[in-house]
C-alpha atoms as a PDB file:
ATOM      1  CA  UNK A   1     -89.696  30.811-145.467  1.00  0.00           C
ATOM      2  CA  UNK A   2     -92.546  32.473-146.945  1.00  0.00           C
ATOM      3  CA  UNK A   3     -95.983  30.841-147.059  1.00  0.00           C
ATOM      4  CA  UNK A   4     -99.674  30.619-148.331  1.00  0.00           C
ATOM      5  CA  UNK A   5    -102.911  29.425-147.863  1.00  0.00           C
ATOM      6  CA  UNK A   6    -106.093  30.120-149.532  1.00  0.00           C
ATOM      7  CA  UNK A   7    -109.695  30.911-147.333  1.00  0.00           C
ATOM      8  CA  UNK A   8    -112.939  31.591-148.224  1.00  0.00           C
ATOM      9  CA  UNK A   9    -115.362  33.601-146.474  1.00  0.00           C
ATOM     10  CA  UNK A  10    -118.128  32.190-145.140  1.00  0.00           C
ATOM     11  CA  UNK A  11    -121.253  33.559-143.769  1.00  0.00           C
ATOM     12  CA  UNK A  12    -120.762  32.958-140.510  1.00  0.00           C
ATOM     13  CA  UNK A  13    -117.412  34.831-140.821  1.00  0.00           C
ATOM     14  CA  UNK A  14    -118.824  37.989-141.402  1.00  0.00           C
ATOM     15  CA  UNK A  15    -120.226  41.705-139.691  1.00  0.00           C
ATOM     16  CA  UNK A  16    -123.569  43.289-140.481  1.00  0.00           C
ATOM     17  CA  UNK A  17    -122.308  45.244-143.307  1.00  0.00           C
ATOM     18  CA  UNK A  18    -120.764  41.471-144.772  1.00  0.00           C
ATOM     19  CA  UNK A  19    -117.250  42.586-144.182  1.00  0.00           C
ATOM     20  CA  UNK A  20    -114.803  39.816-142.755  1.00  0.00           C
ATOM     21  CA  UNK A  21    -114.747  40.339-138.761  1.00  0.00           C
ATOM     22  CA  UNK A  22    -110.779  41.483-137.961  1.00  0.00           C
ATOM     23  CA  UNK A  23    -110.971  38.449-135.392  1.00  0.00           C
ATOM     24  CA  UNK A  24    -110.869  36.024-138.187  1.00  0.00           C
ATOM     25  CA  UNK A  25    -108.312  37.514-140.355  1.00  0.00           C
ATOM     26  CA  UNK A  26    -106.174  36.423-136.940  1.00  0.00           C
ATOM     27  CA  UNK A  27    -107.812  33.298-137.088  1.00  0.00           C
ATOM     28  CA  UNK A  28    -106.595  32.558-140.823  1.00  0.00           C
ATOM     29  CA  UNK A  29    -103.139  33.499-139.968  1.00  0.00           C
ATOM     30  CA  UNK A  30    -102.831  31.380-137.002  1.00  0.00           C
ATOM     31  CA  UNK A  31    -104.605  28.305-139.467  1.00  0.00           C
ATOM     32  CA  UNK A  32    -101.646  29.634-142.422  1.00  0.00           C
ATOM     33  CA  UNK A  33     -98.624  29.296-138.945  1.00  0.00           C
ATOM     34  CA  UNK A  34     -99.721  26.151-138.005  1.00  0.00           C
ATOM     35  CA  UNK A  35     -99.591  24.382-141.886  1.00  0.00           C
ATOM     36  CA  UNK A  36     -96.714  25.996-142.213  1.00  0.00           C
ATOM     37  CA  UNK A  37     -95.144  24.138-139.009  1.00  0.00           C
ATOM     38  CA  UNK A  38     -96.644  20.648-139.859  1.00  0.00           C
ATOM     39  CA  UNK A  39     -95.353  21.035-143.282  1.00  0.00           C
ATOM     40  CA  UNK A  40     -92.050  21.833-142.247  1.00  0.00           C
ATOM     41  CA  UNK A  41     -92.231  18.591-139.567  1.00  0.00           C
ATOM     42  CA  UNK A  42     -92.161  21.212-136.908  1.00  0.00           C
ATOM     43  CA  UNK A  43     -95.703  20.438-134.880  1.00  0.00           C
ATOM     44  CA  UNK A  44     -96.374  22.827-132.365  1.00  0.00           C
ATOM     45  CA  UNK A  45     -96.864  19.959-129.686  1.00  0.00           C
ATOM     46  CA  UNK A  46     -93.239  18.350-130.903  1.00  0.00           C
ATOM     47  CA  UNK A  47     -91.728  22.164-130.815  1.00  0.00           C
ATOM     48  CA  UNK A  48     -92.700  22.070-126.781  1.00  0.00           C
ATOM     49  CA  UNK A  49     -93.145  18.793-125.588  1.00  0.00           C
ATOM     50  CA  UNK A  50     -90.110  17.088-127.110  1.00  0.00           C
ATOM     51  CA  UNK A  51     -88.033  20.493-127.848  1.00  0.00           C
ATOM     52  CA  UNK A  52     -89.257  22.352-124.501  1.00  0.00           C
ATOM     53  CA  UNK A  53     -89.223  25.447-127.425  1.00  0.00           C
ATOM     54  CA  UNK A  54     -92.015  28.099-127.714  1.00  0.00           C
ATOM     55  CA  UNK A  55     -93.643  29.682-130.787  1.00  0.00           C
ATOM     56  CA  UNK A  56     -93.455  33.242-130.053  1.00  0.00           C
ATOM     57  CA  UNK A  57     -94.933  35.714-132.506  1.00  0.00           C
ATOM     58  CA  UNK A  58     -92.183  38.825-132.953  1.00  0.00           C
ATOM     59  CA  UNK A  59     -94.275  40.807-135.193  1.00  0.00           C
ATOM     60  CA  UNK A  60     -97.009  41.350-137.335  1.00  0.00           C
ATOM     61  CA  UNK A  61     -98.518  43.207-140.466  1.00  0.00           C
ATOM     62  CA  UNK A  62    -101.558  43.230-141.787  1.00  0.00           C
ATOM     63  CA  UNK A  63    -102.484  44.762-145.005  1.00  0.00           C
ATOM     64  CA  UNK A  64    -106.274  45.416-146.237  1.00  0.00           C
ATOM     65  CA  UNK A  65    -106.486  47.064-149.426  1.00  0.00           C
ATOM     66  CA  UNK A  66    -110.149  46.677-149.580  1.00  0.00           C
ATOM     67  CA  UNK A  67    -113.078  45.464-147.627  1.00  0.00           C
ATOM     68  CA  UNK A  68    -113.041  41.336-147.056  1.00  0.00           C
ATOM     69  CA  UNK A  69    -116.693  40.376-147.943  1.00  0.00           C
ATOM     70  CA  UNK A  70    -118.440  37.242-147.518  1.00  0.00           C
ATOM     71  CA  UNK A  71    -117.481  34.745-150.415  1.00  0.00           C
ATOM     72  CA  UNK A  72    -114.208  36.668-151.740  1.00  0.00           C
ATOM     73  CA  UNK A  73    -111.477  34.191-151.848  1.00  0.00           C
ATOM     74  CA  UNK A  74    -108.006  35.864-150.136  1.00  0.00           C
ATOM     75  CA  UNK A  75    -104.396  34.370-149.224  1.00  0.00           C
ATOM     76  CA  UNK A  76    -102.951  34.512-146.312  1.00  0.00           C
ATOM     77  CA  UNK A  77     -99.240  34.559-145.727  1.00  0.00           C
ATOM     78  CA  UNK A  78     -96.851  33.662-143.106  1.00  0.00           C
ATOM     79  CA  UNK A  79     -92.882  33.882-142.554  1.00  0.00           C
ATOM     80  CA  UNK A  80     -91.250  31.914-140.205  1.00  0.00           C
ATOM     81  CA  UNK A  81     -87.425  32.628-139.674  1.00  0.00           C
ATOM     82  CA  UNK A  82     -84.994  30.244-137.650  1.00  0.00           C
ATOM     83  CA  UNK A  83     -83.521  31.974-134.903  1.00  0.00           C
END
């Protein structure tokens, strides 16, 4: 299942030149996997706790077509497959 969420940039976010920091383009994908989860009633706590099951991250791709600056608006997208 494919899906998206929506970030701004903020100022805090940001380099020296004012280009997004690769740390938090991890950070928004980890924020898109976890909405993802609660909207699908899968909680990360409930996956483990009640499931004894682990998130595991397979593999990832990241394309940048152009430099992420402070205030540009960009979607992030996730897939999550059952196994």
């Amino acid at each position: 299942m494919k899906y998206g969420m929506d970030f701004d940039v903020r100022s805090y976010e940001i380099d020296s030149r004012s280009i997004i920091k690769p740390s938090v383009i991890f950070q928004y994908m980890q924020e898109s996997m976890e909405a993802q989860m609660k909207d699908s009633d899968v909680g990360y706590h409930d996956l483990h706790d009640k499931k004894r099951l682990a998130f595991i991250l397979s593999r990832m791709t990241v394309e940048i077509f152009k430099p992420i600056k402070q205030w540009d608006k960009i979607r992030v997208y996730t897939w999550c497959e059952k196994s």
